[in-house]
N, C-alpha and C. Protein backbone atom coordinates (compact mmCIF):
# COMPACT_ATOMS: atom_id res chain seq x y z
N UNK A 1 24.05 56.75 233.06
CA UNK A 1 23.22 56.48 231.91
C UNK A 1 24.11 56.12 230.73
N UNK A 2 23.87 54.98 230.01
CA UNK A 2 24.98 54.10 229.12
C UNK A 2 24.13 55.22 227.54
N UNK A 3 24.70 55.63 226.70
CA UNK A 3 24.29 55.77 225.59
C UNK A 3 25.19 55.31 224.30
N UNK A 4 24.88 55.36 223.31
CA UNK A 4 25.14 54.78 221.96
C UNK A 4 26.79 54.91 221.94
N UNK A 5 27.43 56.33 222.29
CA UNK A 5 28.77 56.67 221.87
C UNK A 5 29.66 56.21 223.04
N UNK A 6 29.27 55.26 224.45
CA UNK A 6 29.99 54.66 225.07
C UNK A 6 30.89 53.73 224.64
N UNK A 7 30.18 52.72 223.53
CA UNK A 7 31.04 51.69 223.09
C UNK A 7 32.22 52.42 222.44
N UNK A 8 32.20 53.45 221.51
CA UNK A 8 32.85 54.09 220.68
C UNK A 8 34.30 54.32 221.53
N UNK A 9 33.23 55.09 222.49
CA UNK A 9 34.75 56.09 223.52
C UNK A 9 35.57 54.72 223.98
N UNK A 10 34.80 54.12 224.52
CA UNK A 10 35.69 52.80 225.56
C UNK A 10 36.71 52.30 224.62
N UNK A 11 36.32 52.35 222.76
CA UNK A 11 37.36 51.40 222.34
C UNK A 11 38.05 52.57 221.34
N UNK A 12 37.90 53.60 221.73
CA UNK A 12 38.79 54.28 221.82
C UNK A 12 40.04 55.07 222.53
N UNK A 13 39.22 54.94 223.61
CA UNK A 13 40.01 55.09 224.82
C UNK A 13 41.28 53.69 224.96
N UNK A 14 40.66 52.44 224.48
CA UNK A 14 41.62 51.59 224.63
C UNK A 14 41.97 51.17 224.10
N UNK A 15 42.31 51.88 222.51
CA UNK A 15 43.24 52.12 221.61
C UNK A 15 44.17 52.67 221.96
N UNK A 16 44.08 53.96 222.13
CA UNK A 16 44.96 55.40 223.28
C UNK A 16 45.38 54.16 223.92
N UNK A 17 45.30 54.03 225.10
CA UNK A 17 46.06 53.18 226.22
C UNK A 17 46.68 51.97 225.46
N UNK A 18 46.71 51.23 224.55
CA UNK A 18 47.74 50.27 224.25
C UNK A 18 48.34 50.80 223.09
N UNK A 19 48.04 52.17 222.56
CA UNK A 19 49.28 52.39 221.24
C UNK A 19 50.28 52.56 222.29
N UNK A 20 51.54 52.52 220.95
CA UNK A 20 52.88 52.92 221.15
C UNK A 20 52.80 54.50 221.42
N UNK A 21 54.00 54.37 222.53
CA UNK A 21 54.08 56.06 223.51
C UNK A 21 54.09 57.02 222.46
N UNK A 22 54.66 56.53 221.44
CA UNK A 22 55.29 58.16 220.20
C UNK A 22 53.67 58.17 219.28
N UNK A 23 53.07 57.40 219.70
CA UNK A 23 51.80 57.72 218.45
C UNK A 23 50.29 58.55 219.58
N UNK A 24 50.53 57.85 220.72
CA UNK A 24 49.55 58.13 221.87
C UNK A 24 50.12 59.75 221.87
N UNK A 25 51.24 60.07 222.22
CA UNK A 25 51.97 61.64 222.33
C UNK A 25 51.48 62.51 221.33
N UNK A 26 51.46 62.09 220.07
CA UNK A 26 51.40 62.52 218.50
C UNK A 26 49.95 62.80 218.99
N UNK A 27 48.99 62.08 219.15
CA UNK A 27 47.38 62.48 219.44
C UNK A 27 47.38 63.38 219.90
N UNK A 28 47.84 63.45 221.59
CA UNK A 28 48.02 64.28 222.43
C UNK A 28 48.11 65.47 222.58
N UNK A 29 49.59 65.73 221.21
CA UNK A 29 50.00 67.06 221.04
C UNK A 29 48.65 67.73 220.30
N UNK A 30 47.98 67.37 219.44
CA UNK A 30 46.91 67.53 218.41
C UNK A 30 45.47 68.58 219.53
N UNK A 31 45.69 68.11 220.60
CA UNK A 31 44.64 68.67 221.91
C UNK A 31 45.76 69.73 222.81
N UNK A 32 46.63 69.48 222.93
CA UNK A 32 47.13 71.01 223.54
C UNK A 32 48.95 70.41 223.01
N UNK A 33 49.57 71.30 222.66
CA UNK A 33 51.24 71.39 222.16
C UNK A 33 51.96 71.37 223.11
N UNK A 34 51.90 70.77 224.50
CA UNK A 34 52.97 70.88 224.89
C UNK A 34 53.78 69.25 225.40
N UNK A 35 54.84 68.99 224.64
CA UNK A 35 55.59 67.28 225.17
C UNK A 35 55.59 67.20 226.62
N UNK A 36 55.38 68.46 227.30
CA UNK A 36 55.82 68.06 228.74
C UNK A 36 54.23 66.83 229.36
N UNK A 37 53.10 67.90 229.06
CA UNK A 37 51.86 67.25 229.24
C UNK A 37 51.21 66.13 228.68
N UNK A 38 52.08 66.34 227.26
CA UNK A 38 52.05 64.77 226.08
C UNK A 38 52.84 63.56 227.11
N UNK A 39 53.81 63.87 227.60
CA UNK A 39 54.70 62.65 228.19
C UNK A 39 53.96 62.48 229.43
N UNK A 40 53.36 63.31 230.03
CA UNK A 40 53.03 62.97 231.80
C UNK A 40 51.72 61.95 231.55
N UNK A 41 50.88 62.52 230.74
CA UNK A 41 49.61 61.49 230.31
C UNK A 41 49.91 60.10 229.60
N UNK A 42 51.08 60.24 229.19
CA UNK A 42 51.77 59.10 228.05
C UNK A 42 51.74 58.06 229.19
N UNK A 43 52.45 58.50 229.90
CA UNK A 43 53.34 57.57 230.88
C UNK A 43 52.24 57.43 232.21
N UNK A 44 51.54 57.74 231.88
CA UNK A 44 50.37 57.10 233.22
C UNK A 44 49.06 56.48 232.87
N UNK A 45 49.62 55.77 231.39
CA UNK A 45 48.18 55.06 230.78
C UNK A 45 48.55 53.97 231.49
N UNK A 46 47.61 52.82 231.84
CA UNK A 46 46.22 52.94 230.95
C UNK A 46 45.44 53.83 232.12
N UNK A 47 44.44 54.25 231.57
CA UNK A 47 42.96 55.00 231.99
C UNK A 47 41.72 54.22 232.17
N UNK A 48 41.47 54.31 232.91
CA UNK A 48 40.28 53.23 232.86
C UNK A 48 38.88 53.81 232.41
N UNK A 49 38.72 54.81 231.69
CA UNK A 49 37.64 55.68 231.84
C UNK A 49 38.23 56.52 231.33
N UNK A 50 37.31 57.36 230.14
CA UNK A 50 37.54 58.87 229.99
C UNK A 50 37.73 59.69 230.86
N UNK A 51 36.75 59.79 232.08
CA UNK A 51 36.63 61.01 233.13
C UNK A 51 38.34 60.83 233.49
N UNK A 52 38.70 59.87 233.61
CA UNK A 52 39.89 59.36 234.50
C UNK A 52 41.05 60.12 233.72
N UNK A 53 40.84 59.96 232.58
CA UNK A 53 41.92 60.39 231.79
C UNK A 53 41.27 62.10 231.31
N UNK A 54 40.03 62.70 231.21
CA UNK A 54 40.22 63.98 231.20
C UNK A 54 41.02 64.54 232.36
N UNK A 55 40.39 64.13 233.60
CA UNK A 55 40.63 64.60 234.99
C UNK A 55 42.31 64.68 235.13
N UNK A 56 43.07 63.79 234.70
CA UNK A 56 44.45 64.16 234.44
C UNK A 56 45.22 64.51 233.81
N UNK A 57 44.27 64.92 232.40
CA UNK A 57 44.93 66.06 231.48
C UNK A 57 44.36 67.30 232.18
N UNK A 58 43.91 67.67 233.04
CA UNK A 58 43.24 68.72 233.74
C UNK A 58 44.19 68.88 234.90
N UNK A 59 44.84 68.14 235.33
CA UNK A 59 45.91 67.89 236.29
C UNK A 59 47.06 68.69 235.69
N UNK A 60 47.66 67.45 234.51
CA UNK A 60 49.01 67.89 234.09
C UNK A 60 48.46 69.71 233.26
N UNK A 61 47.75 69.58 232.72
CA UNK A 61 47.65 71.04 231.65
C UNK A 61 47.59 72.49 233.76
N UNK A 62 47.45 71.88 234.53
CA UNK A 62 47.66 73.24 235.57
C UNK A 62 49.08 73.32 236.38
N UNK A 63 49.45 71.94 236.23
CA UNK A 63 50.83 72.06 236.13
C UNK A 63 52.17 71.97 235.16
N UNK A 64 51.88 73.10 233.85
CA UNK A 64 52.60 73.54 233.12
C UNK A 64 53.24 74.76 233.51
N UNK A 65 54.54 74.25 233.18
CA UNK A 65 55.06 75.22 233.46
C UNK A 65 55.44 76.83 232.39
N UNK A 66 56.25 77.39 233.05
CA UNK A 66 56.03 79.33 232.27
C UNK A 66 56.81 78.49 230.67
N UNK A 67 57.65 77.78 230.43
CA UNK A 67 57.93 77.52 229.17
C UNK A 67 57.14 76.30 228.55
N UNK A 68 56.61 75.22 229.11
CA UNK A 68 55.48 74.39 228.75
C UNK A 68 54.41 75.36 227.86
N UNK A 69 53.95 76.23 228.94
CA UNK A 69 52.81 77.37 228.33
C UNK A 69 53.24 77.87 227.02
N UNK A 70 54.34 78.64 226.94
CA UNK A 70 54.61 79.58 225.62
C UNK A 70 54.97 78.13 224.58
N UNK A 71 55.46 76.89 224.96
CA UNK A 71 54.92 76.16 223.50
C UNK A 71 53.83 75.96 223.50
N UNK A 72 52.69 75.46 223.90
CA UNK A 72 51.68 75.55 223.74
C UNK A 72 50.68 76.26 223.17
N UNK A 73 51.13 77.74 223.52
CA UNK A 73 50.65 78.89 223.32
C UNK A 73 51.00 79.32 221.46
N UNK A 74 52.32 79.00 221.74
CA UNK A 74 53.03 79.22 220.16
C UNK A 74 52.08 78.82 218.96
N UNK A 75 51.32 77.47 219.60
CA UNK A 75 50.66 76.52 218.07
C UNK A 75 49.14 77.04 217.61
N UNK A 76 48.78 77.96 218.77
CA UNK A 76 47.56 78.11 219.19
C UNK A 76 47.13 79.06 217.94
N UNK A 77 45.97 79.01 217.37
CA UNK A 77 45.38 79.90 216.30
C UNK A 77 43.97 80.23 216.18
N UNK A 78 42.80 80.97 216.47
CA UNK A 78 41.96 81.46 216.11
C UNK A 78 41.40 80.16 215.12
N UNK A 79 40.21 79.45 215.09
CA UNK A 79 39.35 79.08 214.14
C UNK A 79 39.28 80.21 213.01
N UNK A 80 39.18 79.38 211.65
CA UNK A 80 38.76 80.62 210.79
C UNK A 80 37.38 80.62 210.77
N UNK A 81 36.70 81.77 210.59
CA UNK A 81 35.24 82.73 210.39
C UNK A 81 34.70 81.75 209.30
N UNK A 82 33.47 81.36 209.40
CA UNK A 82 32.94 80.87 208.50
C UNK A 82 32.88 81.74 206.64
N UNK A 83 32.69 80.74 206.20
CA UNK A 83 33.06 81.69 204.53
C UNK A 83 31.65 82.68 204.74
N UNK A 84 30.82 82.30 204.65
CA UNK A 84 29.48 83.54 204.35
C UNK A 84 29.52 84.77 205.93
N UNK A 85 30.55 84.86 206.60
CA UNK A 85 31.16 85.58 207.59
C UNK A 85 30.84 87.20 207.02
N UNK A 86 30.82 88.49 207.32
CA UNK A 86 30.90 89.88 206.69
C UNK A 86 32.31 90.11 206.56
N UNK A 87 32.66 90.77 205.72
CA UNK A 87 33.65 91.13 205.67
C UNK A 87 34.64 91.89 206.92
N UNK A 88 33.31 92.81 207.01
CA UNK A 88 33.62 93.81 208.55
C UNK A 88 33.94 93.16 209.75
N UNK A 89 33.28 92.01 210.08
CA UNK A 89 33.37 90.90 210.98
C UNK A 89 35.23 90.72 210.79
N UNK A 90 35.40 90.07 209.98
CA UNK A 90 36.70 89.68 208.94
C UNK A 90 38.30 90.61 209.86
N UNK A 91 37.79 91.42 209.66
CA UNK A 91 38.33 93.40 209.78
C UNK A 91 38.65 93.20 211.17
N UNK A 92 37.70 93.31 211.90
CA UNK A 92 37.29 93.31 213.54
C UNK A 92 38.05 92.73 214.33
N UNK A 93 37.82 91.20 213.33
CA UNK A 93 38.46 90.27 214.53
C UNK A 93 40.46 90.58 213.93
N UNK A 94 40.96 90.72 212.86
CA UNK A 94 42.19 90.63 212.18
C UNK A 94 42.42 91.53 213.64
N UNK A 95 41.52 92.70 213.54
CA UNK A 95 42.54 94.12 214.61
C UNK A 95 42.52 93.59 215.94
N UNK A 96 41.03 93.36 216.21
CA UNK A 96 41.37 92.77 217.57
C UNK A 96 42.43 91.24 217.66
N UNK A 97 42.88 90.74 216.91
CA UNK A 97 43.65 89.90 217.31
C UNK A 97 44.89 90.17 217.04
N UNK A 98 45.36 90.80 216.44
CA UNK A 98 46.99 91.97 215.86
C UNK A 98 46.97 92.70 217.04
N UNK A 99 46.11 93.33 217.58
CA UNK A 99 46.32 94.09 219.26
C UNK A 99 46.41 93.52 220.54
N UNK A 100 45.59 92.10 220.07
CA UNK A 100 46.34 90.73 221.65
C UNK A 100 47.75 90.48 221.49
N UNK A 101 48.25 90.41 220.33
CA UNK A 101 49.39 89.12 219.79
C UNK A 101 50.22 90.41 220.19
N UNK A 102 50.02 91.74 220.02
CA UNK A 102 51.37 93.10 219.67
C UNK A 102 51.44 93.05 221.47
N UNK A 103 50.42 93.55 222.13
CA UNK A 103 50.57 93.41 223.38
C UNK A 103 51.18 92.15 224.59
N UNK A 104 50.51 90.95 223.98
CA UNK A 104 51.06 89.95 224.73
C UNK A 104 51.83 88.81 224.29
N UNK A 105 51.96 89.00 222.93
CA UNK A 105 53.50 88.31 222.26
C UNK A 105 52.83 86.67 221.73
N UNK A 106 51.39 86.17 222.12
CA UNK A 106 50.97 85.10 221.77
C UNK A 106 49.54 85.64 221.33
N UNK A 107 49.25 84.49 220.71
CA UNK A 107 47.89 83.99 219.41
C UNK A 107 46.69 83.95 221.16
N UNK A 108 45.82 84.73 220.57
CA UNK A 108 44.40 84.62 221.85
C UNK A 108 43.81 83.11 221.21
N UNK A 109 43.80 82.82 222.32
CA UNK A 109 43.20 81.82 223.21
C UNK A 109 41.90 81.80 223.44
N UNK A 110 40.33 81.23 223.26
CA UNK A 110 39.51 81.30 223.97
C UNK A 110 38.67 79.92 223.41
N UNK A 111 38.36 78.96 224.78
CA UNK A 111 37.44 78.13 224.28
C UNK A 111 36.18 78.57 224.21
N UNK A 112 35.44 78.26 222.94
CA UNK A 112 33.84 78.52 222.80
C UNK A 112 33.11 77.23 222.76
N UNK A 113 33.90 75.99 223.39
CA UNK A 113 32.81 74.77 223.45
C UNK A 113 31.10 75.40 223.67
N UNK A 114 30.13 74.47 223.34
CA UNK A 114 29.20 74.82 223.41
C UNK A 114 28.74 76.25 222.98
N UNK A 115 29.07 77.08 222.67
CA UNK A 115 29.04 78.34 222.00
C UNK A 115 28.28 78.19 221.01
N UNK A 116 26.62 78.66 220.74
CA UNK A 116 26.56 78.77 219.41
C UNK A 116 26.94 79.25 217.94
N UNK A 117 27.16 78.80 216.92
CA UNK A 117 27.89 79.26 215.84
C UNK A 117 27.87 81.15 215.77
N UNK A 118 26.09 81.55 216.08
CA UNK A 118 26.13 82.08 215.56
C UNK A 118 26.32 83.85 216.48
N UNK A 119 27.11 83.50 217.75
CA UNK A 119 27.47 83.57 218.98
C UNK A 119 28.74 83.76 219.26
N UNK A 120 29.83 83.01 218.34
CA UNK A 120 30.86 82.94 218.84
C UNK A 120 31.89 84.01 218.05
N UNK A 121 31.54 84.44 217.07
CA UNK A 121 32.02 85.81 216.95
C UNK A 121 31.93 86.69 217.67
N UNK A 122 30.98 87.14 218.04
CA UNK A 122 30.73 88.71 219.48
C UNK A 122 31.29 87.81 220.82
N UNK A 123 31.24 86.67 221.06
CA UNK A 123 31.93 86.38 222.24
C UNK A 123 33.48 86.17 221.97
N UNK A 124 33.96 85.75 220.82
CA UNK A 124 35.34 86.32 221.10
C UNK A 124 35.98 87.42 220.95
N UNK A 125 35.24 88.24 219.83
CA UNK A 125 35.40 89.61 219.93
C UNK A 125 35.63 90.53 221.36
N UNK A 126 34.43 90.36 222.04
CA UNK A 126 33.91 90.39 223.51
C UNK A 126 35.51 90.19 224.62
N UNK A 127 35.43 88.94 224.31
CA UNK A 127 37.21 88.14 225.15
C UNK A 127 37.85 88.82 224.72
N UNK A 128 38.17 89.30 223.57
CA UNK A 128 39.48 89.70 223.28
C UNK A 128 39.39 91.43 223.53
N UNK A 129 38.47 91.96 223.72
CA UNK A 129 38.70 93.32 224.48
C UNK A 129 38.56 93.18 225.72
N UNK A 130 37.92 92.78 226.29
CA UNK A 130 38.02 92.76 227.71
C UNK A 130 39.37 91.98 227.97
N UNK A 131 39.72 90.90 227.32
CA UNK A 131 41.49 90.42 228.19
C UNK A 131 42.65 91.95 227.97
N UNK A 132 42.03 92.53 227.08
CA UNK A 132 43.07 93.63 226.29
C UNK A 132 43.88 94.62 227.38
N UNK A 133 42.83 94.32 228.65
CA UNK A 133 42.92 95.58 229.86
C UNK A 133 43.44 94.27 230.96
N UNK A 134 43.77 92.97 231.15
CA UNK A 134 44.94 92.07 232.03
C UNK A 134 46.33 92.70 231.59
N UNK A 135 46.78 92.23 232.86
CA UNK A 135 48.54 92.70 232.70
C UNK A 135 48.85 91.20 232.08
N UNK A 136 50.36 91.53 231.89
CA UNK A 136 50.17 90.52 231.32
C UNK A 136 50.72 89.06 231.89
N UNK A 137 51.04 89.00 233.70
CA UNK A 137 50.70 87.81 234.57
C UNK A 137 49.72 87.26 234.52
N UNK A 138 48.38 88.44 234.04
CA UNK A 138 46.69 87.82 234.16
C UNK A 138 46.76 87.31 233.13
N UNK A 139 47.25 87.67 232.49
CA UNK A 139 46.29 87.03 230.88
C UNK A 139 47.20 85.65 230.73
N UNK A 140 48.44 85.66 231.00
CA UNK A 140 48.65 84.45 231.16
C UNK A 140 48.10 83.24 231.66
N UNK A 141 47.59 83.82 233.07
CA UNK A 141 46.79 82.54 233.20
C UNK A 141 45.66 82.42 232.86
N UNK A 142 44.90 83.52 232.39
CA UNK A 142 43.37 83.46 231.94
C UNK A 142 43.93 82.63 230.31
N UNK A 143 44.82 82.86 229.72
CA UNK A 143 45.32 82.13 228.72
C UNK A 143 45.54 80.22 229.10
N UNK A 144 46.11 80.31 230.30
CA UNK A 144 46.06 78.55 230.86
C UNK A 144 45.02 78.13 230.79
N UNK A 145 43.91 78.57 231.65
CA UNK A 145 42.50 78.34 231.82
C UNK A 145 41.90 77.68 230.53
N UNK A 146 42.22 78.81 229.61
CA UNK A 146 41.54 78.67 228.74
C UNK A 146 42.06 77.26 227.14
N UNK A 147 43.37 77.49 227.15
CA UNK A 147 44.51 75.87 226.60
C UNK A 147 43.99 75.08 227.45
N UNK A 148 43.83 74.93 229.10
CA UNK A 148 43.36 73.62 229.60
C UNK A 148 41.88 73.54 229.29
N UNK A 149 40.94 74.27 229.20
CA UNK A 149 39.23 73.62 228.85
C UNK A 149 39.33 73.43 227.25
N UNK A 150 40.48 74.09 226.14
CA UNK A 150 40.73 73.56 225.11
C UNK A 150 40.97 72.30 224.72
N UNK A 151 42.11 72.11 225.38
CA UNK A 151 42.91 70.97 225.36
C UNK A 151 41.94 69.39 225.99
N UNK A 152 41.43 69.64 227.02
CA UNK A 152 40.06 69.08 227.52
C UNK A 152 38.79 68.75 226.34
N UNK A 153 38.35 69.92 225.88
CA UNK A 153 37.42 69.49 224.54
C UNK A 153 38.06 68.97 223.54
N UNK A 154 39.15 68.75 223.22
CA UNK A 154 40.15 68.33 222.06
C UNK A 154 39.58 66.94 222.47
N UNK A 155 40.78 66.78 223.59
CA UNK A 155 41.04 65.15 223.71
C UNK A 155 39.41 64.21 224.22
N UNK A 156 38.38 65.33 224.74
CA UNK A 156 37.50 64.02 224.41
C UNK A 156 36.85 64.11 223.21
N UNK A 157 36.85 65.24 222.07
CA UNK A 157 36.16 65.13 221.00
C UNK A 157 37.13 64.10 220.23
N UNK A 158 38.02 63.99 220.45
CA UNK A 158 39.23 63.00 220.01
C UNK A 158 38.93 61.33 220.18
N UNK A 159 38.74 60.81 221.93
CA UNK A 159 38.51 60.12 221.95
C UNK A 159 36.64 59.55 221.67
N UNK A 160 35.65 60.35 221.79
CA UNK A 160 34.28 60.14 221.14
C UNK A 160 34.40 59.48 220.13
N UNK A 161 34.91 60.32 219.45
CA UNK A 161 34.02 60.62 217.67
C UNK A 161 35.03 59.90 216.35
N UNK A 162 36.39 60.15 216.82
CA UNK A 162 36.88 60.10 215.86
C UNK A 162 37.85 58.62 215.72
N UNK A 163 37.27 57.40 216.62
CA UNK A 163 38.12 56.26 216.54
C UNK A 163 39.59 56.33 216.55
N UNK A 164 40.03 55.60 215.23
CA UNK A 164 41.40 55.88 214.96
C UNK A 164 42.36 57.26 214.95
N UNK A 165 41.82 58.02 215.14
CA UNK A 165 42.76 59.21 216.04
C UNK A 165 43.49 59.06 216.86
N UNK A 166 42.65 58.30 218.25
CA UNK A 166 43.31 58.08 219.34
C UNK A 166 44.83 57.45 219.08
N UNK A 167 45.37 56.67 217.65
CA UNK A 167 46.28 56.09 217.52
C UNK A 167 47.23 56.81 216.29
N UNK A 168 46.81 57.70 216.16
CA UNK A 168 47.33 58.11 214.97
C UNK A 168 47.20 57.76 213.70
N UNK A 169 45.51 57.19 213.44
CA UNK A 169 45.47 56.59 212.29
C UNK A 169 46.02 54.97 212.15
């Protein structure tokens, strides 16, 4: 089924595929931080298709490796709480996320694509006690999982919506 934001993606998508490697990378990094996964997607344009090109950032982001991950991981930050947020809310999430980062040495991770706004506070709250009890081999990869369906909603909200992104402006 063809809809309105096809034309968009396609000539965005094939922007991405004929910029220069250092500006296509520069996008790249912007959807998950790591050069290893920036260069593997770099270097296997063109794409003929979004699916084509999620499906192999879905590739390269499961074959990152244990130091690929911790840069990646390094850039990673919590959305901030909307301003009319409670304060207590505010509180909640600071501790629960000072008790991921003290325990497992990186910034929690969790995609809430599709998540409603008003939802995605108690569900990361939620994530972030329940990961609290992974060792910390699990949470690593429940941490991959979660940078690759990131990194995945990045780069197609990237190529959709936002045109000149795909090139760095």
């Amino acid at each position: 089924m063809q809809t309105r934001a096809t034309p968009a993606t396609s000539s965005s998508l094939e922007r991405f595929n004929t910029a220069p490697a250092d500006e296509a990378a520069l996008t790249l990094l912007t959807c998950l931080n790591s050069r290893h996964w920036a260069h593997r997607l770099t270097s296997h344009r063109p794409y003929p298709d979004l699916p084509s090109l999620l499906a192999a950032a879905d590739e390269a982001a499961y074959d990152l490796s244990p130091d690929d991950l911790t840069e990646a991981l390094a850039a990673e930050s919590l959305p901030p709480l909307p301003e009319d947020t409670y304060a207590a809310a505010h509180t909640a999430l600071n501790a629960a996320t000072a008790a991921y980062e003290s325990r497992f040495g990186h910034a929690f991770v969790i995609c809430l694509d599709g998540m409603p706004a008003n939802e995605a506070l108690d569900h990361a709250l939620a994530g972030i006690r329940s990961r609290l009890a992974n060792d910390p081999d699990e949470e690593r990869q429940v941490a991959a999982d979660e940078l690759r369906r990131l990194a995945r909603g990045r780069l197609a909200d990237t190529l959709r919506g936002a045109g000149n992104r795909a090139t760095g402006h």
